[in-house]
N, C-alpha and C. Protein backbone atom coordinates (compact mmCIF):
# COMPACT_ATOMS: atom_id res chain seq x y z
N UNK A 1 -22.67 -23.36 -61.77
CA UNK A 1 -21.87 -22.94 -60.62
C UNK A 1 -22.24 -21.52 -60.18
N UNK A 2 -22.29 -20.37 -61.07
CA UNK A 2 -23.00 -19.12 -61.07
C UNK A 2 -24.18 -19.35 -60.52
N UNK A 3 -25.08 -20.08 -60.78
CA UNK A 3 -26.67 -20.43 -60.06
C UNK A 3 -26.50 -20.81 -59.31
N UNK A 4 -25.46 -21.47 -58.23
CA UNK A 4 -25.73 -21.87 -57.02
C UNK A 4 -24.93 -21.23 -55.89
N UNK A 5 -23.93 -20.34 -56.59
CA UNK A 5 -23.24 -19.08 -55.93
C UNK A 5 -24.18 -17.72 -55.71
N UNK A 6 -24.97 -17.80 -56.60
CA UNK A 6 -26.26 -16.47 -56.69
C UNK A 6 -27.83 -16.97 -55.79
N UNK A 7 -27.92 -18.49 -55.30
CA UNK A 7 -28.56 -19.09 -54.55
C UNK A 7 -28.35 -18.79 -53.38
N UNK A 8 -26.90 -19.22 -52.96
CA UNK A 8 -26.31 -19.48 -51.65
C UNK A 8 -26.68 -18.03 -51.36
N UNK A 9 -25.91 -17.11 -51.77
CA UNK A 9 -25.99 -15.33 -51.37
C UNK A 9 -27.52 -15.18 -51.39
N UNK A 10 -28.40 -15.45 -51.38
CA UNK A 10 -29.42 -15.34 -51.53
C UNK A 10 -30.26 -15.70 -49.84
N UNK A 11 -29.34 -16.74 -49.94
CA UNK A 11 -29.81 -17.58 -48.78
C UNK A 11 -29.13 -17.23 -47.58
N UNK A 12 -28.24 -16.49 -47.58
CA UNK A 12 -27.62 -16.21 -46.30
C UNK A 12 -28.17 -14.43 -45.73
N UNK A 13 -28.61 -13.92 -47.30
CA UNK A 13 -29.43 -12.01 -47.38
C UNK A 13 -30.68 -11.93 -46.53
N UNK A 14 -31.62 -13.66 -46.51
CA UNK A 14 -32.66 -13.87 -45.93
C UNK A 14 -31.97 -14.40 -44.37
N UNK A 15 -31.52 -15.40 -44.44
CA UNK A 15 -30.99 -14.99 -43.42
C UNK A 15 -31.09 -14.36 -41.90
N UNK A 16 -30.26 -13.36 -42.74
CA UNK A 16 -29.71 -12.37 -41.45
C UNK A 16 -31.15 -11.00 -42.12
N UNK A 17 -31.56 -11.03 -40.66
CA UNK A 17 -32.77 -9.67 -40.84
C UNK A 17 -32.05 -8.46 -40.43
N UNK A 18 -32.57 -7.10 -40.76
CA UNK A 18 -31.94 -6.07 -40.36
C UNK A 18 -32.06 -5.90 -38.87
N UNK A 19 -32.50 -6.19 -38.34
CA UNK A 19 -32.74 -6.28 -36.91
C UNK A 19 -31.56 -6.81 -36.42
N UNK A 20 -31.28 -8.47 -36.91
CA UNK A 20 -29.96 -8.74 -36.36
C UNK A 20 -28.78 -8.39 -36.91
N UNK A 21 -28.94 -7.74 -38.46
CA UNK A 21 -27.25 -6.92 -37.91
C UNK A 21 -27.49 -5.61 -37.45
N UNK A 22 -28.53 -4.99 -37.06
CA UNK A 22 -28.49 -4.39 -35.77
C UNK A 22 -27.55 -4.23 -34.72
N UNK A 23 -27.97 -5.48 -33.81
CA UNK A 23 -27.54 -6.22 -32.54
C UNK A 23 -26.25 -6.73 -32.78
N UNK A 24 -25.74 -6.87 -34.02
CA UNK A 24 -24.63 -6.90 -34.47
C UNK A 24 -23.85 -5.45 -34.37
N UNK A 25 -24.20 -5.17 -35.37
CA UNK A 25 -23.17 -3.51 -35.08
C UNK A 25 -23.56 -3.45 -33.59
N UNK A 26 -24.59 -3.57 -33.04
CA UNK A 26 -24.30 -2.55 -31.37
C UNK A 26 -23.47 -3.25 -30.62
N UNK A 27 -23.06 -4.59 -30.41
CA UNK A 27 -22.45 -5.67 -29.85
C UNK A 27 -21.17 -5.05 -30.42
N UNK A 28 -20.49 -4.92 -31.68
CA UNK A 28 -19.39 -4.30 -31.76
C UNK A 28 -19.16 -3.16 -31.37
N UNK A 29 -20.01 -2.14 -31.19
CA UNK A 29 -19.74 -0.98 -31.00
C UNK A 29 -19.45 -0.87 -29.09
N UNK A 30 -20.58 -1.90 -28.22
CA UNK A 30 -20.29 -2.38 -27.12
C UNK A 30 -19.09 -2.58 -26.89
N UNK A 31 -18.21 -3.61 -27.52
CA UNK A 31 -17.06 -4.38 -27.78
C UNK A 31 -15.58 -3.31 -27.72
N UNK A 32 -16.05 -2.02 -28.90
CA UNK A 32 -15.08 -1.22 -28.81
C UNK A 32 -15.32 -0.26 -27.39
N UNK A 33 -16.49 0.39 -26.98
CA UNK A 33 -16.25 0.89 -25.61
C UNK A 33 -15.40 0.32 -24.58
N UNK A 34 -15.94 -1.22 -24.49
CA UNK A 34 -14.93 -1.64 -23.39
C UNK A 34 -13.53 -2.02 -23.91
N UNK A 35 -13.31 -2.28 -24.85
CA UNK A 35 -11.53 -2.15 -24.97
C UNK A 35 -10.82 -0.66 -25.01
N UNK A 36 -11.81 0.64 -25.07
CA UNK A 36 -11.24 1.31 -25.09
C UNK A 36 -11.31 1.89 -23.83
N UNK A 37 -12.21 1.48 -22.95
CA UNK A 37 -12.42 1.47 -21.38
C UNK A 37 -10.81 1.14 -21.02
N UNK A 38 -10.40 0.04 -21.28
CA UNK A 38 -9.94 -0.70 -20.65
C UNK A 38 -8.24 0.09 -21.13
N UNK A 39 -8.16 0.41 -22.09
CA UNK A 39 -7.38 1.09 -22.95
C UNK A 39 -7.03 2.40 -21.83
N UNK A 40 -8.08 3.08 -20.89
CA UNK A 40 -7.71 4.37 -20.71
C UNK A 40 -6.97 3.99 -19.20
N UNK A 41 -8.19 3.02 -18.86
CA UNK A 41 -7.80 2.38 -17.12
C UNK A 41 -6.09 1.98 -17.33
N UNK A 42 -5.61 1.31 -17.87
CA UNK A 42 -4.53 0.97 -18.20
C UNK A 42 -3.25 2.16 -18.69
N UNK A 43 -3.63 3.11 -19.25
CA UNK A 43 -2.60 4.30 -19.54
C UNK A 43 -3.10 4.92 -18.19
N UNK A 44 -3.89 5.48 -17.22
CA UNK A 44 -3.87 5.99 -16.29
C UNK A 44 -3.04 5.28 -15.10
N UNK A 45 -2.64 3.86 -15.21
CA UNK A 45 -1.95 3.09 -14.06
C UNK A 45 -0.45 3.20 -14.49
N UNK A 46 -0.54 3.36 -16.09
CA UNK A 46 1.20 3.31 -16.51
C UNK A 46 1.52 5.13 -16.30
N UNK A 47 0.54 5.78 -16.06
CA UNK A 47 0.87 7.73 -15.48
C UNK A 47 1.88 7.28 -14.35
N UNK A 48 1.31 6.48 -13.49
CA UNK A 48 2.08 6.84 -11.91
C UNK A 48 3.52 6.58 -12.36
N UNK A 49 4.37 7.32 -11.17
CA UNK A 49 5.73 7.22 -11.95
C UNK A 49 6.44 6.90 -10.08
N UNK A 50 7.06 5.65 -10.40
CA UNK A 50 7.93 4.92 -8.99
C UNK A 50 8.97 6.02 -8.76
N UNK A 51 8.47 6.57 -7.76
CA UNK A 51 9.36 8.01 -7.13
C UNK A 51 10.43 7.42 -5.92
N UNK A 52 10.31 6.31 -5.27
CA UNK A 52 10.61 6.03 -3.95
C UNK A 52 10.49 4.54 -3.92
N UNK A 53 11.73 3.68 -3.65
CA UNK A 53 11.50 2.01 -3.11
C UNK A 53 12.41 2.31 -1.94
N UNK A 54 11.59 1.22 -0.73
CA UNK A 54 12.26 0.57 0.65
C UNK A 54 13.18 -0.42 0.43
N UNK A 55 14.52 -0.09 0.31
CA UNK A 55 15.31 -1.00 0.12
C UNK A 55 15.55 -2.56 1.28
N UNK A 56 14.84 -2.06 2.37
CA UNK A 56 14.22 -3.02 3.50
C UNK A 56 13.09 -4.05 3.04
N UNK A 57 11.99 -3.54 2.44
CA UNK A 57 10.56 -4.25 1.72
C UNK A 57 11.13 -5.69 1.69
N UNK A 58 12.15 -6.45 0.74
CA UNK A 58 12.42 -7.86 0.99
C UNK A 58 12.57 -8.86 2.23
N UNK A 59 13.15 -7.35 3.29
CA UNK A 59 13.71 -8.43 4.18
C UNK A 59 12.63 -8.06 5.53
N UNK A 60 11.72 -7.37 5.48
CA UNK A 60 10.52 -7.28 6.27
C UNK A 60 9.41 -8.41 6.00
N UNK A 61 9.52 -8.52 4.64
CA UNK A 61 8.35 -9.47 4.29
C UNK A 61 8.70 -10.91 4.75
N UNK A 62 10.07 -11.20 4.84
CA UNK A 62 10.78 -12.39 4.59
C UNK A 62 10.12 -12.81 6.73
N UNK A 63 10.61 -11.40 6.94
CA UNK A 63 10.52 -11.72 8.29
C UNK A 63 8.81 -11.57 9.02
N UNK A 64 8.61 -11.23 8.48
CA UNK A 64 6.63 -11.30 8.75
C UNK A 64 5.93 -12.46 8.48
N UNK A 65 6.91 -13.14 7.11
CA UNK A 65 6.43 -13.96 6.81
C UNK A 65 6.87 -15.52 7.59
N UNK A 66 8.00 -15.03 8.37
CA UNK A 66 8.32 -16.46 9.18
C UNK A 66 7.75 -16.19 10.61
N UNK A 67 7.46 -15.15 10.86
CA UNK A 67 6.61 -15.20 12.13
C UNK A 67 4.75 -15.68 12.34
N UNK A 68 4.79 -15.34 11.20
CA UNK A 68 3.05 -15.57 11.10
C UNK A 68 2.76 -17.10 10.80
N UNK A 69 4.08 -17.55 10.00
CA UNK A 69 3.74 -18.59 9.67
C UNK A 69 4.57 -19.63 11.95
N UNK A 70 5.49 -19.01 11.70
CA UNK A 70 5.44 -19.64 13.58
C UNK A 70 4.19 -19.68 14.79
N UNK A 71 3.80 -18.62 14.05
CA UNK A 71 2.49 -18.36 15.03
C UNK A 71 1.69 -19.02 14.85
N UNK A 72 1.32 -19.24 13.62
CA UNK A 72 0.41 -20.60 13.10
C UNK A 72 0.62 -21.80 13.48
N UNK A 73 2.26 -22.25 13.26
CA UNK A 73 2.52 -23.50 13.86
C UNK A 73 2.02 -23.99 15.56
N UNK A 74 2.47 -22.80 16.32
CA UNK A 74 2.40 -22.42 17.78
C UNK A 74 1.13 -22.44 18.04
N UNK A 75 0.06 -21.87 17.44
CA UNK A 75 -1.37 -22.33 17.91
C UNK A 75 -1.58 -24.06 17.92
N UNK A 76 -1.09 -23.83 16.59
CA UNK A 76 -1.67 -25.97 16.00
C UNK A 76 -0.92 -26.32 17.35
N UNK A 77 -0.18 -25.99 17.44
CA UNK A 77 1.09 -27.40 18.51
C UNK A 77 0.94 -26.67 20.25
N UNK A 78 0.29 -25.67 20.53
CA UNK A 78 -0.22 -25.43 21.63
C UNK A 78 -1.00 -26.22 22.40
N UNK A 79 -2.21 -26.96 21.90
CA UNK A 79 -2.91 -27.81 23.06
C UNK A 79 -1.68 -29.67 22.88
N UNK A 80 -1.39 -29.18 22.38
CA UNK A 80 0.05 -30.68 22.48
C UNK A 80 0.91 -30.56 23.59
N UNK A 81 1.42 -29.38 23.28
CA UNK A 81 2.26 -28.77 24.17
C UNK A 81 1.78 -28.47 25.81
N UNK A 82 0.41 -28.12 25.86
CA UNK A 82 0.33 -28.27 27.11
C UNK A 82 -0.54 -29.17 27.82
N UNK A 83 -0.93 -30.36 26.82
CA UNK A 83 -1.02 -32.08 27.89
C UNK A 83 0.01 -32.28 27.88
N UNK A 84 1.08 -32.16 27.02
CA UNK A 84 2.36 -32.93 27.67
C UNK A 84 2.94 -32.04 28.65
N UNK A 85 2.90 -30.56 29.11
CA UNK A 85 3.30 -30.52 30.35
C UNK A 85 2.79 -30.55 31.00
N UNK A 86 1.48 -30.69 31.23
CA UNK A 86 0.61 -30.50 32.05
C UNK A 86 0.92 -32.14 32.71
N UNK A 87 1.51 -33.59 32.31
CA UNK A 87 2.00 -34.38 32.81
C UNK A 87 3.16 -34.17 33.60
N UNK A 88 3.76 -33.56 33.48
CA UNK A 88 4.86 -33.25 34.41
C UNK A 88 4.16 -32.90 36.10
N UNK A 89 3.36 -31.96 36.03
CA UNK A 89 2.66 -32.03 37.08
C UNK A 89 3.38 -30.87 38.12
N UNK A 90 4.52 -30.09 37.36
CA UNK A 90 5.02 -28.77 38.15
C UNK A 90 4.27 -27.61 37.64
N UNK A 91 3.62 -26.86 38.21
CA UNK A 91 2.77 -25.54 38.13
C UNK A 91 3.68 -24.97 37.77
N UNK A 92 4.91 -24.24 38.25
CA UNK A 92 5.45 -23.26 37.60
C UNK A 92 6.53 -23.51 36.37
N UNK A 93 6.55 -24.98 35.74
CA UNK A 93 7.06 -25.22 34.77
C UNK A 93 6.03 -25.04 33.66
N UNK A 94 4.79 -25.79 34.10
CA UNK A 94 4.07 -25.48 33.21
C UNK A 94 3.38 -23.72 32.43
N UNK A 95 3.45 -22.78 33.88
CA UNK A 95 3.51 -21.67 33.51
C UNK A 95 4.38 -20.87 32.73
N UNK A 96 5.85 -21.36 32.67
CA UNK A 96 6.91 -21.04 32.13
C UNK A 96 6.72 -21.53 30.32
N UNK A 97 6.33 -22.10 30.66
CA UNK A 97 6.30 -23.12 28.97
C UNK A 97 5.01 -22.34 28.79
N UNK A 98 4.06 -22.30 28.98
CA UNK A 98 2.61 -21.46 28.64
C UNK A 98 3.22 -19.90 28.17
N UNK A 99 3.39 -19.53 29.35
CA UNK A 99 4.21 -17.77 29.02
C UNK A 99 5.40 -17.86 27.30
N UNK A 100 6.42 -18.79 27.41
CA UNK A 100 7.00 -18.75 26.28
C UNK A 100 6.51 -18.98 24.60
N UNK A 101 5.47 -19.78 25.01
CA UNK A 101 4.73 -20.03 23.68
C UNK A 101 3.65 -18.91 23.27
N UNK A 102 3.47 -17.88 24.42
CA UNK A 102 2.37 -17.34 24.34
C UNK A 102 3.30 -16.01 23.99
N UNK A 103 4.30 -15.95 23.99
CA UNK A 103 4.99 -14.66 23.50
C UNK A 103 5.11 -14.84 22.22
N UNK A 104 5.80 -15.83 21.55
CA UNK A 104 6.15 -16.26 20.63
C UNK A 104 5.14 -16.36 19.41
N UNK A 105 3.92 -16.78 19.90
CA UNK A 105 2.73 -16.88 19.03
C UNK A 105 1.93 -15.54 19.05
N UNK A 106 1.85 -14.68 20.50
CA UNK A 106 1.13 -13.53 19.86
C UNK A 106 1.80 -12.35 20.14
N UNK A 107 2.40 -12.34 20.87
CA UNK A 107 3.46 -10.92 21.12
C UNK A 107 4.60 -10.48 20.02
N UNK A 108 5.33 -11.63 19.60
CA UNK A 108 6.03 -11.74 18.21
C UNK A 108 5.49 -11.11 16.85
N UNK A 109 4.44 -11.13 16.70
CA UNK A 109 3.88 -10.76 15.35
C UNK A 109 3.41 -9.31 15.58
N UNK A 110 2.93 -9.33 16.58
CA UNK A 110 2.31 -7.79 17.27
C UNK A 110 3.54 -6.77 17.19
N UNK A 111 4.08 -7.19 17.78
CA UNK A 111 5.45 -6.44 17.68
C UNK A 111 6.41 -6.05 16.78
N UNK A 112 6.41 -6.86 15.86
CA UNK A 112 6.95 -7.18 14.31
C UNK A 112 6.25 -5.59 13.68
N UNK A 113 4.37 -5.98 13.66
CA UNK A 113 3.87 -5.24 12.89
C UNK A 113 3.52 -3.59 12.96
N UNK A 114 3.99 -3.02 15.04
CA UNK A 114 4.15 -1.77 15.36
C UNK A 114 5.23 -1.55 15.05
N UNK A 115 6.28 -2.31 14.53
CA UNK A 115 7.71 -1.76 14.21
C UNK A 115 7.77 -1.02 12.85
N UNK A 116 7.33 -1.53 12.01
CA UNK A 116 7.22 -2.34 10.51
C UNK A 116 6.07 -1.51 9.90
N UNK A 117 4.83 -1.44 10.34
CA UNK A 117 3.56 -0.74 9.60
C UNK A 117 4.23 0.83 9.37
N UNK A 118 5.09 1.36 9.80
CA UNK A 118 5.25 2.52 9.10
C UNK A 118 6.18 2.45 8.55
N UNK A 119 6.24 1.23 7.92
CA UNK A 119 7.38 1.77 6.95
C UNK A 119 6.71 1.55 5.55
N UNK A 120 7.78 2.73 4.35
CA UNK A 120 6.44 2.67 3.43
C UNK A 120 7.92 2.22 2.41
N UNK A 121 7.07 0.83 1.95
CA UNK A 121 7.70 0.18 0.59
C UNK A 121 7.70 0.94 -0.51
N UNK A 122 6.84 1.49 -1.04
CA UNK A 122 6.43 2.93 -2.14
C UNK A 122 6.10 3.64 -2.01
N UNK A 123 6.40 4.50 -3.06
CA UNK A 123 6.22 5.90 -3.30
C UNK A 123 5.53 6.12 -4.66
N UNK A 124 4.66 6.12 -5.05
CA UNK A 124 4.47 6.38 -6.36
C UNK A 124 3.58 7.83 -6.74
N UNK A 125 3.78 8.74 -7.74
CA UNK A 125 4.21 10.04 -8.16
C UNK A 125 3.15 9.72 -8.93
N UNK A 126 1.62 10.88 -9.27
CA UNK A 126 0.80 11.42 -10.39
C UNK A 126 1.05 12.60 -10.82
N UNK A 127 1.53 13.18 -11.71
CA UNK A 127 1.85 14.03 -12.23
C UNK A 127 0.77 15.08 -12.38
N UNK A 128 -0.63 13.99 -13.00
CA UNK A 128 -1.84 15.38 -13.69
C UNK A 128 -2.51 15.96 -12.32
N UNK A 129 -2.58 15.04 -11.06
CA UNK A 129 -2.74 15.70 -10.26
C UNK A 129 -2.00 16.51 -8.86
N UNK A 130 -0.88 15.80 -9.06
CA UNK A 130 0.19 16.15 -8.11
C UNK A 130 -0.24 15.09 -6.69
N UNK A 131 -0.48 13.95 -6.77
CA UNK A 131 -0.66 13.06 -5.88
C UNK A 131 0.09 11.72 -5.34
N UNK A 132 0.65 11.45 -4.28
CA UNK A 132 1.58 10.90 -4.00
C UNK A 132 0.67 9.74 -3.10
N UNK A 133 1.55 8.45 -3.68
CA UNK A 133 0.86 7.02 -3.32
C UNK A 133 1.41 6.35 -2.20
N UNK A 134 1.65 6.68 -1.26
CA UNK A 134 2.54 5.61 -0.33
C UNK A 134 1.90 4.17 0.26
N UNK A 135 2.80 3.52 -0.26
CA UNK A 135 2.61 1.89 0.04
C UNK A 135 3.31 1.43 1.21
N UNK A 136 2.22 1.12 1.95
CA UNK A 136 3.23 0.32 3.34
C UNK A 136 2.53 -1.09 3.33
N UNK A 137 2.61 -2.06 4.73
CA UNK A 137 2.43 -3.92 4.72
C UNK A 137 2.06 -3.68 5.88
N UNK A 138 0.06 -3.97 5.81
CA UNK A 138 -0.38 -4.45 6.76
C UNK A 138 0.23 -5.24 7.77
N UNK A 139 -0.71 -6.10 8.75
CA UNK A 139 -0.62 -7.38 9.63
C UNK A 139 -0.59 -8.64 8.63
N UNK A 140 -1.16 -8.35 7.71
CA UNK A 140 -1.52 -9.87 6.93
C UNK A 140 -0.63 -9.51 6.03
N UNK A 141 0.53 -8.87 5.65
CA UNK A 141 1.27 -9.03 4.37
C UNK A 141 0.32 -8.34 2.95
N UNK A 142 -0.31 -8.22 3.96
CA UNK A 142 -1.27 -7.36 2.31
C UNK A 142 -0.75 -5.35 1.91
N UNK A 143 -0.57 -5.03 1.05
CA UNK A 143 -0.59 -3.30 0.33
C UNK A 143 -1.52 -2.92 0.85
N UNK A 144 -0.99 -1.74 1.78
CA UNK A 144 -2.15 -0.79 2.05
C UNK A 144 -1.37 0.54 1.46
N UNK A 145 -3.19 1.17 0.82
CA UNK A 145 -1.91 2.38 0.31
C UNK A 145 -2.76 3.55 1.08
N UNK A 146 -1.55 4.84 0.62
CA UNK A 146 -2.71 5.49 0.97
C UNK A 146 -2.61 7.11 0.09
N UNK A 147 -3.22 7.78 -0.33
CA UNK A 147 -3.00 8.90 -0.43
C UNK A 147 -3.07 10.44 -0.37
N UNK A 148 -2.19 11.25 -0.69
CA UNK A 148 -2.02 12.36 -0.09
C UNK A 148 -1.55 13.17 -1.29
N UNK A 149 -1.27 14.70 -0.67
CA UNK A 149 -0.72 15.91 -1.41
C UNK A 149 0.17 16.36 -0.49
N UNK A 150 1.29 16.88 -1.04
CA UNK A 150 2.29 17.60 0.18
C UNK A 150 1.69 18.67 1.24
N UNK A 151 0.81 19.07 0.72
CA UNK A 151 0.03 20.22 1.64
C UNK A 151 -0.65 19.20 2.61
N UNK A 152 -1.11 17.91 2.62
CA UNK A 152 -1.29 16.86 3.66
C UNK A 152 -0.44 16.33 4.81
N UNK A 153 0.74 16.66 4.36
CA UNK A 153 2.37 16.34 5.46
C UNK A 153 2.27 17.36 6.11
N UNK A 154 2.64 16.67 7.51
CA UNK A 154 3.25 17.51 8.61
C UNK A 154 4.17 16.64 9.04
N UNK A 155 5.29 17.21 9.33
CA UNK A 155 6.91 17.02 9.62
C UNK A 155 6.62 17.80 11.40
N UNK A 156 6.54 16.28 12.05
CA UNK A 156 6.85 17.18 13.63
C UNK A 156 8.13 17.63 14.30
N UNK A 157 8.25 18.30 15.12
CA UNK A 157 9.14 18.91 15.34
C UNK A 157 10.13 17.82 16.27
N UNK A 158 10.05 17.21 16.61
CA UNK A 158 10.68 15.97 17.43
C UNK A 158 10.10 14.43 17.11
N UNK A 159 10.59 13.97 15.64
CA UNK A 159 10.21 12.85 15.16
C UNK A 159 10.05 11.33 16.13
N UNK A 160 8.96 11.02 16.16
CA UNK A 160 8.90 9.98 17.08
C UNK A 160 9.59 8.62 16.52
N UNK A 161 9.61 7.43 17.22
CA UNK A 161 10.33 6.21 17.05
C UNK A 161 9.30 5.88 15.62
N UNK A 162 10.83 5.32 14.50
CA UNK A 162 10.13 5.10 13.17
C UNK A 162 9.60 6.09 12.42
N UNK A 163 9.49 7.20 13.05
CA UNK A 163 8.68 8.28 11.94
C UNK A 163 9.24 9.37 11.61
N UNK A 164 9.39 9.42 9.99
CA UNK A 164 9.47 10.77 9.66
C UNK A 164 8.71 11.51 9.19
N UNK A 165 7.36 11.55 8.98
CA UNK A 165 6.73 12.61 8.65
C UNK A 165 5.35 11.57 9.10
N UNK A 166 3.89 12.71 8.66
CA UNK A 166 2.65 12.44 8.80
C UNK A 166 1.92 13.13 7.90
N UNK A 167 1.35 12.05 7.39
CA UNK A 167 0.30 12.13 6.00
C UNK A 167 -1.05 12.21 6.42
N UNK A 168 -1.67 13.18 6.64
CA UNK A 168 -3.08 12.58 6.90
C UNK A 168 -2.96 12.35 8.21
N UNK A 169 -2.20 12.97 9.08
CA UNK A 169 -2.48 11.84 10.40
C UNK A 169 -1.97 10.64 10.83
N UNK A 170 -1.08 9.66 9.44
CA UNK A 170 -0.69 8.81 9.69
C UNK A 170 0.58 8.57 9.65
N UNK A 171 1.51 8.05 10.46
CA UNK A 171 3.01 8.18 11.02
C UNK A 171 4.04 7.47 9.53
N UNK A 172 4.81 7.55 9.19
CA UNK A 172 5.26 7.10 7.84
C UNK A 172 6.52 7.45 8.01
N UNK A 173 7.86 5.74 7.83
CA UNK A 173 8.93 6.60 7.83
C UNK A 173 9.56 6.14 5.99
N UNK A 174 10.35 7.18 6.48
CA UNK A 174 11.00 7.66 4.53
C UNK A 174 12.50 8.22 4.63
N UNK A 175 13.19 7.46 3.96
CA UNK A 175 14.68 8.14 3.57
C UNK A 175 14.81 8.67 2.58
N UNK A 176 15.79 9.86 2.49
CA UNK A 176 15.86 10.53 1.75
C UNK A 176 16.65 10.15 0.14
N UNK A 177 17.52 9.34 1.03
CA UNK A 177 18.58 8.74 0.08
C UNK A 177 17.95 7.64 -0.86
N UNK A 178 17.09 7.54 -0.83
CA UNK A 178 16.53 6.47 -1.21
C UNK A 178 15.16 6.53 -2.38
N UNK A 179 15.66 8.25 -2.34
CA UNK A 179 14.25 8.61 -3.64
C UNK A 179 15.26 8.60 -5.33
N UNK A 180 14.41 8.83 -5.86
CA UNK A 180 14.74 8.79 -7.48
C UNK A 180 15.49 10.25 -7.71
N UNK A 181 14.42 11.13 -7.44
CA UNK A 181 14.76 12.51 -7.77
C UNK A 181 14.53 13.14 -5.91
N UNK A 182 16.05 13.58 -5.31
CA UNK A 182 15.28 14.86 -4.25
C UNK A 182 14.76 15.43 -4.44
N UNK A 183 14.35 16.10 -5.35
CA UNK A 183 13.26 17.09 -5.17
C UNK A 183 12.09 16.96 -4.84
N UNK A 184 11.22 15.78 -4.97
CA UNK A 184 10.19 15.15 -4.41
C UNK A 184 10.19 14.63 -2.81
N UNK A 185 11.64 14.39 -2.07
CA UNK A 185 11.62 14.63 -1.04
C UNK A 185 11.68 16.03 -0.23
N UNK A 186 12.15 17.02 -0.90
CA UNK A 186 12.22 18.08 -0.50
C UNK A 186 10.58 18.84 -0.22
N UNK A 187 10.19 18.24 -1.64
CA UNK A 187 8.48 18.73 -1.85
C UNK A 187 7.62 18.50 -0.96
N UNK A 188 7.75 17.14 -0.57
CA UNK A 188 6.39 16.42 0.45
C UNK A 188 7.15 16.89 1.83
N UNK A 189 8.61 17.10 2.40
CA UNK A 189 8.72 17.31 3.69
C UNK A 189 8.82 18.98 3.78
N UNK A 190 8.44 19.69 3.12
CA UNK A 190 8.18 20.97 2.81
C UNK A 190 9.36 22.02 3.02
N UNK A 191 10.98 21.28 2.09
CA UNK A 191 11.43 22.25 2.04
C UNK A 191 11.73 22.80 1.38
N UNK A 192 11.10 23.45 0.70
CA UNK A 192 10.89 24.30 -0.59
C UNK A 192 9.76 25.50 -0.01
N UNK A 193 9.55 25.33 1.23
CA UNK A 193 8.37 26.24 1.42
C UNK A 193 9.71 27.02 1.97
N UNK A 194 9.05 28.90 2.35
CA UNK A 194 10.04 29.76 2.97
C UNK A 194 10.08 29.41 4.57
N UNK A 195 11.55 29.61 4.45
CA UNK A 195 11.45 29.70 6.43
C UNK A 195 10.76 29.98 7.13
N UNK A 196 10.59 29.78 8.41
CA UNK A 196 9.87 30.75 9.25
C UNK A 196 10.91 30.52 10.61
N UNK A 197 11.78 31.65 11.06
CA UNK A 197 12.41 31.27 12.25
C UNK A 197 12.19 31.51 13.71
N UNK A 198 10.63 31.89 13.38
CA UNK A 198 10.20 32.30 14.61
C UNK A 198 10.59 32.86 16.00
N UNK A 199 10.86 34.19 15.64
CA UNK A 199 11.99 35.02 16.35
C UNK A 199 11.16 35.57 17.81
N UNK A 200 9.98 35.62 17.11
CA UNK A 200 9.24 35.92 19.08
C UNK A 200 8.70 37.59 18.44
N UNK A 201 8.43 38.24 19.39
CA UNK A 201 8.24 39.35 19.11
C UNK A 201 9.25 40.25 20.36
N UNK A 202 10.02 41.30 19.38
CA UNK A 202 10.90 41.76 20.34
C UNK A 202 10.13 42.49 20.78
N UNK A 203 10.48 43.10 22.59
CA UNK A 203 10.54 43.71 23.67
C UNK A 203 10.85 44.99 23.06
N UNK A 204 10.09 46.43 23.45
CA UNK A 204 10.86 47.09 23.32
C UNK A 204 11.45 48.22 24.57
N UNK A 205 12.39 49.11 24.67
CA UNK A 205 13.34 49.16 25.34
C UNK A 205 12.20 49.87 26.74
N UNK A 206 12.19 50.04 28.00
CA UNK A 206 11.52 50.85 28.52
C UNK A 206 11.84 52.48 28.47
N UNK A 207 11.08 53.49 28.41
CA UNK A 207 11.69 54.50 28.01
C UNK A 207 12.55 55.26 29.71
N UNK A 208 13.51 55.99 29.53
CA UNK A 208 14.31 56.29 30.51
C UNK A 208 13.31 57.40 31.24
N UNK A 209 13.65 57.74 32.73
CA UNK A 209 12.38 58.44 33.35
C UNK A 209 13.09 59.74 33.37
């Protein structure tokens, strides 16, 4: 039994050449880079810290999502819709029915999505760099994000329809009530920076003659 246990080991030493446990250790050592790759990618996504949710986000999607899907229907059922009026044989009925379907299918969604694209579902907070993630919903229901630094905001002086501030250039609205910590709203709409009350430059008196 000893002689064929001191065989076998014998036979497995020939075997394996040093070459292939080589390619062995490097294949493990491969093996540990990428789990520890994957190890860092993963603690850098659990850094961001949810500073800000759109308590709206459910009921925007709900509603984007029944228009796009109407609009879809409204194309399919459009050339149906107009042989069968086009039997009727009144021009301005049939224009009436053309115009209503044609709002419905492309003016509806259009409209939905200039209302709606600035609004931002998230907020998410990097600490090591001081970088702020805002998440808003394309046309297609898809995350667009984008990001910025508070020194990137400008707060205009007469907020337009939907917007409270601008990132980059891009219109974004945000409640206040609705963050984790104010102070991060205070930060990005810059009030924590010093006043400026822009007093003019006084006149001074003319001197008496």
């Amino acid at each position: 039994m000893l002689r064929l246990c001191y065989k076998n080991s014998l036979q497995c030493r020939n075997t394996f050449s040093l070459s292939d446990i080589k390619k062995i250790s490097s294949g493990t050592s491969l093996l540990q880079k990428i789990n520890k790759s994957n190890t860092t990618s993963v603690n850098n996504e659990n850094e961001l810290e949810r500073i800000y949710y759109g308590p709206l986000t459910p009921q925007i999607k709900a509603v984007k999502v029944f228009s796009l899907s109407s609009s879809a229907a409204g194309l399919v059922a459009q050339p149906i819709i107009l042989r069968e009026a086009s039997t009727i044989g009144s021009t301005s009925l049939l224009i009436a029915i053309c115009s209503v379907v044609g709002f419905f299918t492309f003016v509806t969604p259009l409209l939905l999505h200039f209302i709606t694209k600035k609004y931002v579902t998230e907020i998410h907070y990097d600490p090591g760099t001081s970088t702020y993630k805002a998440t808003t919903i394309n046309f297609f229901l898809a995350s667009k994000q984008l990001e910025f630094k508070a020194e990137d905001v400008v707060v205009p002086d007469i907020p337009g329809m939907f917007t409270t501030m601008q990132a980059k250039g891009t219109p974004l609205f945000i409640e206040a009530r609705h963050f984790n910590d104010p102070l991060h709203y205070a930060k990005i709409m810059g009030y924590d920076k010093p006043l400026d009350f822009k007093l003019g430059n006084v006149e001074e008196p003319e001197s008496s003659k």
